[in-house]
C-alpha atoms as a PDB file:
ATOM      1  CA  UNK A   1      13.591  21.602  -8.127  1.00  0.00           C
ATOM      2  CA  UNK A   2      14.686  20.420 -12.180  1.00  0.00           C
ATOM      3  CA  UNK A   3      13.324  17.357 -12.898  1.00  0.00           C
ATOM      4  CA  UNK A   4      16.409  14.279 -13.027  1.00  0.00           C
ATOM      5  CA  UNK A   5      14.541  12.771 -15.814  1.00  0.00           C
ATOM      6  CA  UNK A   6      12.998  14.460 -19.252  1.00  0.00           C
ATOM      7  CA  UNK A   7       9.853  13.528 -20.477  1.00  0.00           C
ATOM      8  CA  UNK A   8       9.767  16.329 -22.784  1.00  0.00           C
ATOM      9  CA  UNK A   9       7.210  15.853 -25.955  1.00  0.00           C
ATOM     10  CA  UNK A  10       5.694  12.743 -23.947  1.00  0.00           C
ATOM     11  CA  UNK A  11       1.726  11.806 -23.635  1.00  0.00           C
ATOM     12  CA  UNK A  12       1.261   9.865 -20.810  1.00  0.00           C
ATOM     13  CA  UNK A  13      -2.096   8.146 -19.222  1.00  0.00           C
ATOM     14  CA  UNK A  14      -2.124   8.260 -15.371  1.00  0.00           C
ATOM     15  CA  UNK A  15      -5.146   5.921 -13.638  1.00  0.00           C
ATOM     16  CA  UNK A  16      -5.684   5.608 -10.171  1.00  0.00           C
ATOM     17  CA  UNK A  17      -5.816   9.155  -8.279  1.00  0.00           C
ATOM     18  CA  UNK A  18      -8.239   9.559  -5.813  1.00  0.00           C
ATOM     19  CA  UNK A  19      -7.270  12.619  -4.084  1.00  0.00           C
ATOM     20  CA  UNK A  20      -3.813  14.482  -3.447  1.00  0.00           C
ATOM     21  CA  UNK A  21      -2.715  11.795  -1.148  1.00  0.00           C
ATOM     22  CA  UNK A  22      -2.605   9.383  -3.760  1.00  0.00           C
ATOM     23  CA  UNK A  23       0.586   7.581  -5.282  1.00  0.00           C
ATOM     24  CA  UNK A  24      -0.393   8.603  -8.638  1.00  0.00           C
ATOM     25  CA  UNK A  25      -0.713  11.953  -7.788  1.00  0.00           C
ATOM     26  CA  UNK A  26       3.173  11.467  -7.108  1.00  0.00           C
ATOM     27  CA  UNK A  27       3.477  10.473 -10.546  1.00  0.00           C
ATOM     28  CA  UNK A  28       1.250  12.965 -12.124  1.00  0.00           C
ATOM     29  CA  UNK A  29       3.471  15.934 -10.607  1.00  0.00           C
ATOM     30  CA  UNK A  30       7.146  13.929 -11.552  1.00  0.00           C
ATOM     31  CA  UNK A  31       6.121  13.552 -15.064  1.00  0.00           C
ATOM     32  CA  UNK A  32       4.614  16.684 -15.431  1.00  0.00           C
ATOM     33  CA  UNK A  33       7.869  18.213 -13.734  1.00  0.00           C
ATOM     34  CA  UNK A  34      10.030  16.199 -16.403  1.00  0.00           C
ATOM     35  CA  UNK A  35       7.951  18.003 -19.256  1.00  0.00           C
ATOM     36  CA  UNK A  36       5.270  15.266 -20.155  1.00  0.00           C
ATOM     37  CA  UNK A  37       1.511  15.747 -21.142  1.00  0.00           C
ATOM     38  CA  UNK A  38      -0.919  14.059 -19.328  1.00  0.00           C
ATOM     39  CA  UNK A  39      -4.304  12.632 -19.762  1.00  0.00           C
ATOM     40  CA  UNK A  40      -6.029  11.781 -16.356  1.00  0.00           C
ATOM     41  CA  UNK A  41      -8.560   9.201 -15.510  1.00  0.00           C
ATOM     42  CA  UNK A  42     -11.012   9.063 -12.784  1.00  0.00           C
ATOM     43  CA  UNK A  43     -13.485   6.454 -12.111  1.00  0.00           C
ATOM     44  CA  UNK A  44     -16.506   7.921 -11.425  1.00  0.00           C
ATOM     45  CA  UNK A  45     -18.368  11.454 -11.064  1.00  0.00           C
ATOM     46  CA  UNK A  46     -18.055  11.169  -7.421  1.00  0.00           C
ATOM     47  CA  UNK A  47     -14.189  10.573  -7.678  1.00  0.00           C
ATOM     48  CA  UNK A  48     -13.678  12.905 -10.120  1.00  0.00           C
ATOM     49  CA  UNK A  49     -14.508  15.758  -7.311  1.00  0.00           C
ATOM     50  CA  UNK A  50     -11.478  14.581  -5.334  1.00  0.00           C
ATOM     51  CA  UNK A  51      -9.004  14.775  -8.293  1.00  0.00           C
ATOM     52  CA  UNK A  52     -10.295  18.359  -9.372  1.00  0.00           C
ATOM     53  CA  UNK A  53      -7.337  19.838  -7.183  1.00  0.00           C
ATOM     54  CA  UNK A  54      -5.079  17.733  -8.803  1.00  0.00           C
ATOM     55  CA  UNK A  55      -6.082  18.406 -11.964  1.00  0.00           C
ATOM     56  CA  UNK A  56      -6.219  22.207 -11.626  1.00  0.00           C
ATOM     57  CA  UNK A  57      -2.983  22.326 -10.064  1.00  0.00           C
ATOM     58  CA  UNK A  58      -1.045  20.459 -12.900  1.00  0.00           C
ATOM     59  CA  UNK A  59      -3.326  22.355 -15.257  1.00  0.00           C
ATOM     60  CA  UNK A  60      -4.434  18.824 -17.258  1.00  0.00           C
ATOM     61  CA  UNK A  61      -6.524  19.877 -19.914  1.00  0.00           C
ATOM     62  CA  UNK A  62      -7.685  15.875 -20.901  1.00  0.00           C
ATOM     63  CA  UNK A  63      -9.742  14.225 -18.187  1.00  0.00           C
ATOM     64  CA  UNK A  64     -11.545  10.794 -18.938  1.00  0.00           C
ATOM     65  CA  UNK A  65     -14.196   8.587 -16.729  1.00  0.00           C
ATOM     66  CA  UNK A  66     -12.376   5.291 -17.090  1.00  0.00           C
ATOM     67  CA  UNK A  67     -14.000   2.440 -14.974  1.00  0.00           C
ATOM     68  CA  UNK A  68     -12.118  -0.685 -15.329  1.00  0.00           C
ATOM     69  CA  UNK A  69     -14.932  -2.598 -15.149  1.00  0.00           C
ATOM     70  CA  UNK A  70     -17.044  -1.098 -17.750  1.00  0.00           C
ATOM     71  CA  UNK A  71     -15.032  -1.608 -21.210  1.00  0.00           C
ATOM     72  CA  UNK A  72     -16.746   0.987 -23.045  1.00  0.00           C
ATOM     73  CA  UNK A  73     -15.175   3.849 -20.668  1.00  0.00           C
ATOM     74  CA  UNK A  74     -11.670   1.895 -21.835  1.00  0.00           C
ATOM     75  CA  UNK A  75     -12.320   2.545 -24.675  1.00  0.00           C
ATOM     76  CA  UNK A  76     -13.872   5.456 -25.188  1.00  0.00           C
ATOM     77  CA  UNK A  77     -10.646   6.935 -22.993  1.00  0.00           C
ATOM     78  CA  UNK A  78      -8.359   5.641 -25.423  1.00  0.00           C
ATOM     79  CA  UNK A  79     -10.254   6.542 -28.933  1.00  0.00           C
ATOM     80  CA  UNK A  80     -10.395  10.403 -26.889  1.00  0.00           C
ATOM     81  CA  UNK A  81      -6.301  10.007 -26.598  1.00  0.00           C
ATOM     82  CA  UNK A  82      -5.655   8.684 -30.018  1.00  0.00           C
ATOM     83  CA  UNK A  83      -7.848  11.682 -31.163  1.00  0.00           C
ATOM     84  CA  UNK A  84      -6.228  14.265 -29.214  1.00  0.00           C
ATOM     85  CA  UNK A  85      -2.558  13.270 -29.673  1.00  0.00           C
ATOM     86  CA  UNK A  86      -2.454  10.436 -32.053  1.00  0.00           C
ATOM     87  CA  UNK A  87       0.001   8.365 -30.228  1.00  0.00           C
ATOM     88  CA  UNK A  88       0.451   7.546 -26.510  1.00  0.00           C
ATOM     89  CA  UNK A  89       3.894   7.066 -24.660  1.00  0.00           C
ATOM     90  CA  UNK A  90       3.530   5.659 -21.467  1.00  0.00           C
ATOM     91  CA  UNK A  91       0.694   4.856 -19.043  1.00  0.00           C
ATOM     92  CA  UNK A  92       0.706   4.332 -15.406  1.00  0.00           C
ATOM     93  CA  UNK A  93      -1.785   1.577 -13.780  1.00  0.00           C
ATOM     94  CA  UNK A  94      -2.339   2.077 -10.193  1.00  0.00           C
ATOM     95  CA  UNK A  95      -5.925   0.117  -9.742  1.00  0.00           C
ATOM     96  CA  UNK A  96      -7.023  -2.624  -6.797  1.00  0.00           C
ATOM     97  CA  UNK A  97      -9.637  -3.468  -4.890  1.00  0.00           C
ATOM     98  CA  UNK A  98     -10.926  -6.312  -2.641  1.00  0.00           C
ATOM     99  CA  UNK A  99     -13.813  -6.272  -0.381  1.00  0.00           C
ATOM    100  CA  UNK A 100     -12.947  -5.888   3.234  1.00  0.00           C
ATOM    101  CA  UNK A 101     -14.090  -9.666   4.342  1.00  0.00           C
ATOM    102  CA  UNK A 102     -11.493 -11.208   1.831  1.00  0.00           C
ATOM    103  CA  UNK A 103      -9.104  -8.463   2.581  1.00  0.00           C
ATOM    104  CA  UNK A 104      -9.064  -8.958   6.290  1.00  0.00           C
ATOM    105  CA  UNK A 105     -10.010 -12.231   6.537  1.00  0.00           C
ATOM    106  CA  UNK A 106      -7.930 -15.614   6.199  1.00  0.00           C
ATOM    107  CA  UNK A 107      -7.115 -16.537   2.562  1.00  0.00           C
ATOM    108  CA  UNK A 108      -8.460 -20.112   2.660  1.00  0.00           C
ATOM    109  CA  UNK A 109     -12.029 -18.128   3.714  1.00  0.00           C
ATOM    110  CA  UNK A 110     -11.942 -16.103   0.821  1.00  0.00           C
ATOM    111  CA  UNK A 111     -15.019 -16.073  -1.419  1.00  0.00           C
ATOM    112  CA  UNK A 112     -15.340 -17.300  -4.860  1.00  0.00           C
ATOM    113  CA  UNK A 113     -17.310 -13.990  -6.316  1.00  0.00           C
ATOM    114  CA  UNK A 114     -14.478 -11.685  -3.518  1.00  0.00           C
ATOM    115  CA  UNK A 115     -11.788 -13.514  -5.094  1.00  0.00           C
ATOM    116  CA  UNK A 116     -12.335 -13.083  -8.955  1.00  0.00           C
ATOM    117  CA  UNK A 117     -14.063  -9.252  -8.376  1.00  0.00           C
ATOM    118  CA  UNK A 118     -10.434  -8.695  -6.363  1.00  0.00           C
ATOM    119  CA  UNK A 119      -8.465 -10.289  -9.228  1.00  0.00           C
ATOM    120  CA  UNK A 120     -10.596  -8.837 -12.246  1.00  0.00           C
ATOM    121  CA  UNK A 121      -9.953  -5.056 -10.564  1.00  0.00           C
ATOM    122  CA  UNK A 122      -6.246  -5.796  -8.828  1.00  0.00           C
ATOM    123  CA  UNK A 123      -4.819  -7.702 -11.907  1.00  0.00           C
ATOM    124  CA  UNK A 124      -6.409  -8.269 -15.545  1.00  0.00           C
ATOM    125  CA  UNK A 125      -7.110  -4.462 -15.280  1.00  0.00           C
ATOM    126  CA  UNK A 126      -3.656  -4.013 -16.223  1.00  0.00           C
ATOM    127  CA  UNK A 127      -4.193  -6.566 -18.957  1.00  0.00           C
ATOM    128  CA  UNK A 128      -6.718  -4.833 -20.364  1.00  0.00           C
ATOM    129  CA  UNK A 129      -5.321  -1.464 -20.220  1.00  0.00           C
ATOM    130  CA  UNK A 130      -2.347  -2.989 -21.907  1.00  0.00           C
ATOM    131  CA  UNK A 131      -4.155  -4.089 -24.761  1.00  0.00           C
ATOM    132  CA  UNK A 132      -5.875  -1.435 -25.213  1.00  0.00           C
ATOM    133  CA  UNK A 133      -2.600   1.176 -25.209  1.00  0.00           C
ATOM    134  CA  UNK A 134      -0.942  -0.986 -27.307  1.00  0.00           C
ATOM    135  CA  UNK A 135      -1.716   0.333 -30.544  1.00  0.00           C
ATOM    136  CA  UNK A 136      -1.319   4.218 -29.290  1.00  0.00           C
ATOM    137  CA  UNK A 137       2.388   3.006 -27.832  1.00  0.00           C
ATOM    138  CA  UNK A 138       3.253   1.490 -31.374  1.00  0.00           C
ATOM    139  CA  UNK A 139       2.049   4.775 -32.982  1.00  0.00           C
ATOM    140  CA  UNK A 140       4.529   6.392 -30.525  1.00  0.00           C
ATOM    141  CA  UNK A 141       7.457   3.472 -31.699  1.00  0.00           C
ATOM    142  CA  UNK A 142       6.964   2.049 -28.222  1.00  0.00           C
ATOM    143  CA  UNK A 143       6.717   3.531 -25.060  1.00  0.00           C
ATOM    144  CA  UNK A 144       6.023   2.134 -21.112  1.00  0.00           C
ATOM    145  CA  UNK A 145       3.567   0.653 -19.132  1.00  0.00           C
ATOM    146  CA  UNK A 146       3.986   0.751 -15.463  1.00  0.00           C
ATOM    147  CA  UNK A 147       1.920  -0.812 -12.830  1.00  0.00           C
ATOM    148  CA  UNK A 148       1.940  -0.161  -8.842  1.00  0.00           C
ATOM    149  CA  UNK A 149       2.242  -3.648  -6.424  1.00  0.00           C
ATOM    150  CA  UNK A 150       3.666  -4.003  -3.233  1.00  0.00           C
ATOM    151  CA  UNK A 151       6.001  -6.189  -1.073  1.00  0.00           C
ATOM    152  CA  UNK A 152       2.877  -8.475   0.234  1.00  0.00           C
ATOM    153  CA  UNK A 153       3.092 -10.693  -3.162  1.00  0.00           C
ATOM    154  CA  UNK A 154       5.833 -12.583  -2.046  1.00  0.00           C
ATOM    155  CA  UNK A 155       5.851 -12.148   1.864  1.00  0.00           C
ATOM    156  CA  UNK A 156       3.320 -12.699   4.092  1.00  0.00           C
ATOM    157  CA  UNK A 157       1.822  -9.054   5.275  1.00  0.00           C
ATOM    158  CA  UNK A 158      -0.686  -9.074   8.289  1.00  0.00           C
ATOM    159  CA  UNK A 159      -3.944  -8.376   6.862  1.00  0.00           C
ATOM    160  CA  UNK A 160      -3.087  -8.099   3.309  1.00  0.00           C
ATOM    161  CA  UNK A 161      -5.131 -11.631   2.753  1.00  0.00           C
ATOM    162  CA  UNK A 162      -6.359 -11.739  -0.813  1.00  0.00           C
ATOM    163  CA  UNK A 163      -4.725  -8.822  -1.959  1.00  0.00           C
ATOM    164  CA  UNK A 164      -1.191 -10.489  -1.968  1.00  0.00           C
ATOM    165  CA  UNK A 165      -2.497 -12.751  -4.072  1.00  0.00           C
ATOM    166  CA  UNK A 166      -3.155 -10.835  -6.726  1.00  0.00           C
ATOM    167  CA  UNK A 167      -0.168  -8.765  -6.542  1.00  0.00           C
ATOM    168  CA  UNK A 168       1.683 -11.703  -6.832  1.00  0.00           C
ATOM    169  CA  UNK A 169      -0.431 -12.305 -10.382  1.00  0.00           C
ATOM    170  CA  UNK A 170       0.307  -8.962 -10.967  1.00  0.00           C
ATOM    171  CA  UNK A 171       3.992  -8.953 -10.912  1.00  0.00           C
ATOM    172  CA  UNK A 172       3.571 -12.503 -12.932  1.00  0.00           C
ATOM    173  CA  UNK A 173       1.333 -10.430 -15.656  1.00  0.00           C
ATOM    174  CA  UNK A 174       4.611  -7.600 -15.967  1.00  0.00           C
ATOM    175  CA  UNK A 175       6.843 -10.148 -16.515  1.00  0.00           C
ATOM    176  CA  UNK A 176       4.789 -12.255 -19.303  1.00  0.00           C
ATOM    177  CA  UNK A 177       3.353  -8.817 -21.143  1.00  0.00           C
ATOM    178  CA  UNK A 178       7.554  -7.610 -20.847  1.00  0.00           C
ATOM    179  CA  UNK A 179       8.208 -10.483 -22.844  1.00  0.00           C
ATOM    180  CA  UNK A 180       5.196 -10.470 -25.352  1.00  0.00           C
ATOM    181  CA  UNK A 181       5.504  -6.563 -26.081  1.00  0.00           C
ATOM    182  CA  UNK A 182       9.262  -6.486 -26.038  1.00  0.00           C
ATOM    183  CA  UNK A 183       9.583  -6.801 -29.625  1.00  0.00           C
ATOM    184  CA  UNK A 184       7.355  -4.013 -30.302  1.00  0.00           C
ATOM    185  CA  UNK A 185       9.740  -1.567 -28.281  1.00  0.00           C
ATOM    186  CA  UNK A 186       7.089  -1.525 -25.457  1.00  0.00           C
ATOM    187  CA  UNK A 187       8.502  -2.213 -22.086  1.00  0.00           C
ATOM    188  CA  UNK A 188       6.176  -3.188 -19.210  1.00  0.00           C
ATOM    189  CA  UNK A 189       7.463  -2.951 -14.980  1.00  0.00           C
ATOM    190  CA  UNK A 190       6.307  -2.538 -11.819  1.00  0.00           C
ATOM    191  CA  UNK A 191       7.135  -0.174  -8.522  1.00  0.00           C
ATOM    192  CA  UNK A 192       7.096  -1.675  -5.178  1.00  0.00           C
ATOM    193  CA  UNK A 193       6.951   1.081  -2.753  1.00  0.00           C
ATOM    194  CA  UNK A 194       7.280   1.171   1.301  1.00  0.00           C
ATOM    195  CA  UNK A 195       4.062   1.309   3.247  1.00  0.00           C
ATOM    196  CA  UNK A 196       2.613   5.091   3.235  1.00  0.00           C
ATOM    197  CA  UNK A 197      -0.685   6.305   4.043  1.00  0.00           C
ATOM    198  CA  UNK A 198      -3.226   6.451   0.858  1.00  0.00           C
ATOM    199  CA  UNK A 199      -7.073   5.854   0.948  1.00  0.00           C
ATOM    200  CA  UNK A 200      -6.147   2.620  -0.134  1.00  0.00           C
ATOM    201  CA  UNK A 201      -4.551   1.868   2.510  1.00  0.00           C
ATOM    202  CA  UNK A 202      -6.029   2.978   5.132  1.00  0.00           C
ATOM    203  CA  UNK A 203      -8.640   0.004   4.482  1.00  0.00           C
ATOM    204  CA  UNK A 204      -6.107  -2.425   5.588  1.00  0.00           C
ATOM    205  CA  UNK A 205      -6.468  -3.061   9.719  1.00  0.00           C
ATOM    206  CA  UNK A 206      -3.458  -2.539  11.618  1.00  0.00           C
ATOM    207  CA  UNK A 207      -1.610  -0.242   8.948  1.00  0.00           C
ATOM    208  CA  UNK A 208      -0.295   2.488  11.749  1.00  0.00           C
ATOM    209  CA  UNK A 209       1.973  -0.397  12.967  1.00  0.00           C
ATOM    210  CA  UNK A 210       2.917  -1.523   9.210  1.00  0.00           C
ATOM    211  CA  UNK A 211       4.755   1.970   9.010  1.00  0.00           C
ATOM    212  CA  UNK A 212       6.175   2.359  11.939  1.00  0.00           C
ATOM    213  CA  UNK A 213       7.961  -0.716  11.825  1.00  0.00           C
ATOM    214  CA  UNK A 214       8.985   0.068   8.288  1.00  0.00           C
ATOM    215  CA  UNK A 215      10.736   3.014   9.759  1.00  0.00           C
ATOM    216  CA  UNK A 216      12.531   0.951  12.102  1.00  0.00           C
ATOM    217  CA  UNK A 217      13.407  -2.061  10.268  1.00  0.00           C
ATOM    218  CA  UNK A 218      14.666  -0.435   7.053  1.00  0.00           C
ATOM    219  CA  UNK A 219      18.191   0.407   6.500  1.00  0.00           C
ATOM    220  CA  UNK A 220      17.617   3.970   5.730  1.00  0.00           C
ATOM    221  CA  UNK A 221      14.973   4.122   8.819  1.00  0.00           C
ATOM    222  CA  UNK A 222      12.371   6.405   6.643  1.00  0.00           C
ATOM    223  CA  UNK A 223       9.031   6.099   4.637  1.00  0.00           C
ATOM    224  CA  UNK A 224       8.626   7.100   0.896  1.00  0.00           C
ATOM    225  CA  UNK A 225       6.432   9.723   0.017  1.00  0.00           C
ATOM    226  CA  UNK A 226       4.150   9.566  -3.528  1.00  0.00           C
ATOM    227  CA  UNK A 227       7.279  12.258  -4.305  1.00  0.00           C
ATOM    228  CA  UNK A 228       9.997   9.309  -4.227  1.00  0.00           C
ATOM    229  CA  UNK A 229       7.696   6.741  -6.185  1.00  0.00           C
ATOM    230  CA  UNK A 230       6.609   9.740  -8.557  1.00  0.00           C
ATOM    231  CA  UNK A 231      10.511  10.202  -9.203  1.00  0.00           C
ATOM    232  CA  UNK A 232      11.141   6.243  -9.827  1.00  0.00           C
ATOM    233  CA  UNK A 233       8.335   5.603 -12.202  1.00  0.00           C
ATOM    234  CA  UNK A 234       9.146   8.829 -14.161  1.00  0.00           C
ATOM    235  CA  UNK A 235      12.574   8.026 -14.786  1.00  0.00           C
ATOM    236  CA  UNK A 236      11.019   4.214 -16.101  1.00  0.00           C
ATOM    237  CA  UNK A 237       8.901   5.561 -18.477  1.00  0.00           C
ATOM    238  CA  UNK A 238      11.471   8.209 -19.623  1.00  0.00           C
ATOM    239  CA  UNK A 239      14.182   7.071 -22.718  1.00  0.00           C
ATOM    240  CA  UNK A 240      16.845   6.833 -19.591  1.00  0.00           C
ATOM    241  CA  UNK A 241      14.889   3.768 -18.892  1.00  0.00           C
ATOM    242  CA  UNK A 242      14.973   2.725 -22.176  1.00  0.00           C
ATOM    243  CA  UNK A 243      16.248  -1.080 -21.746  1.00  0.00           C
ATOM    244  CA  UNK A 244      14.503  -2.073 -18.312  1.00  0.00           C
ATOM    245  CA  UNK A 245      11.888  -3.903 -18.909  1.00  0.00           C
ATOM    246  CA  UNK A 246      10.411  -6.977 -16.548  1.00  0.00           C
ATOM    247  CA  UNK A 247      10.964  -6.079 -13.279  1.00  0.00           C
ATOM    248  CA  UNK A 248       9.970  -5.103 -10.084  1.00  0.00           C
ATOM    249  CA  UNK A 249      12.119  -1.856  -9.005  1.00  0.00           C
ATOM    250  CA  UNK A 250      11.603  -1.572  -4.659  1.00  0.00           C
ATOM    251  CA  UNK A 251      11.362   2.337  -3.485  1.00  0.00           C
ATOM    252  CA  UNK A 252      11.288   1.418  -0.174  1.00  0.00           C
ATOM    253  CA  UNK A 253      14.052   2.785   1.796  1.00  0.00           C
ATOM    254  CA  UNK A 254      15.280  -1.043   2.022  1.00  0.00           C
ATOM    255  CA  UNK A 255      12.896  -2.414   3.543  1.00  0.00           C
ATOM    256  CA  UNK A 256      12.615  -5.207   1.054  1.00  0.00           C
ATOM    257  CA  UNK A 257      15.750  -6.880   2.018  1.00  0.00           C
ATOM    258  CA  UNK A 258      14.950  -7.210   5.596  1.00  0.00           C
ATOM    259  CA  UNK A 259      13.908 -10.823   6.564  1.00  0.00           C
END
């Protein structure tokens, strides 16, 4: 199937795949389908086993540990990107983590140490990671930075707890770095997709139920594969996206709207 979008001559970064399941495996296969070049991150040897299929099947040749906890894997990820291309046009940020008391437990419970570790890895991640493209976008003469949320960071989702929080800081954190980098041609947004299955989120209790009443409460009555989030954040990185910058774009089937 031709790609809708053309990401021709493009270096991309993609974070956040843990196996072929994963959203930004979705990504990886849209922008690679529109014609873009991608360097892939994983976060640690034992990960990096579960992206090999990815890898080999997109045929990535640049693969970098990047931890977003330890800054010298940043880094080192970045100085390996500016090496090998010089320049970097867009990178994807699909990172979060909470530990399962705070993320199934009540809010007002949640620990000081669960709360910051949750925010640090869920939120600032993306900070960082902008920062530290920032120069390889300007090289490019601007370029994207995408990040993935979800619809719990401003409605209440059953046993999303802490998480929504720091979605919610999340989207705030597009919206400020949007305005900060817009003068340097470097737009900044985030996808909100539907519920769908990912390691991620199969650590959330009661998740079955989340998607099945998705499918029955959105107008189009379906759930979004990593396909239809792939072919959203492509086309927002590509030059068709040129001038959208701040937002929060829903691929969702509807189910947003729904009260």
């Amino acid at each position: 199937m031709p790609s809708l979008v053309d990401l021709q001559g493009k270096i991309g970064l993609i974070t956040g795949i843990a196996n072929e399941k994963s959203i930004s495996t979705g990504v990886a296969e849209a922008c690679v389908d529109a014609g873009a070049k991608l360097v892939i991150s994983y976060q640690n040897e034992k990960t990096r086993a579960f992206i090999e299929p990815v890898v080999q099947r997109l045929g990535v040749k640049h693969v970098h540990l990047l931890d977003a906890t330890r800054p010298e894997t940043v880094e080192a990820t970045f100085a390996a990107i500016d090496d090998a291309f010089g320049r970097l046009d867009f990178a994807i940020h699909s990172m979060a983590f909470a530990k399962r008391d705070d993320l199934h437990g009540r809010v007002v419970d949640t620990s000081a140490d669960g709360f910051a570790q949750a925010m640090d890895v869920s939120t600032h991640s993306f900070v960082r990671l902008a920062k530290a493209a920032e120069p390889l976008l300007q090289k490019a003469g601007g370029g994207a930075l995408v990040t993935m949320t979800y619809l719990g960071s401003e409605k209440v989702i059953a046993n999303y707890g802490v998480m929504g929080l720091c979605k919610a800081a999340l989207e705030a954190a597009t919206r400020y770095m949007a305005f900060e980098l817009g003068q340097k041609n470097i737009r900044v947004n985030a996808v909100s997709p539907g519920p769908l299955m990912t390691r991620a989120a199969s650590g959330i209790a009661g998740f079955d139920g989340l998607m099945a009443s998705a499918v029955e409460r959105a107008p189009m009555h379906k759930l979004v594969t990593p396909e239809d989030i792939g072919a959203l954040t492509a086309f927002l990185v590509s030059d068709a996206g040129r001038y959208i910058t701040g937002g929060v774009h829903f691929v969702d089937a509807g189910y947003n709207i729904i009260g």
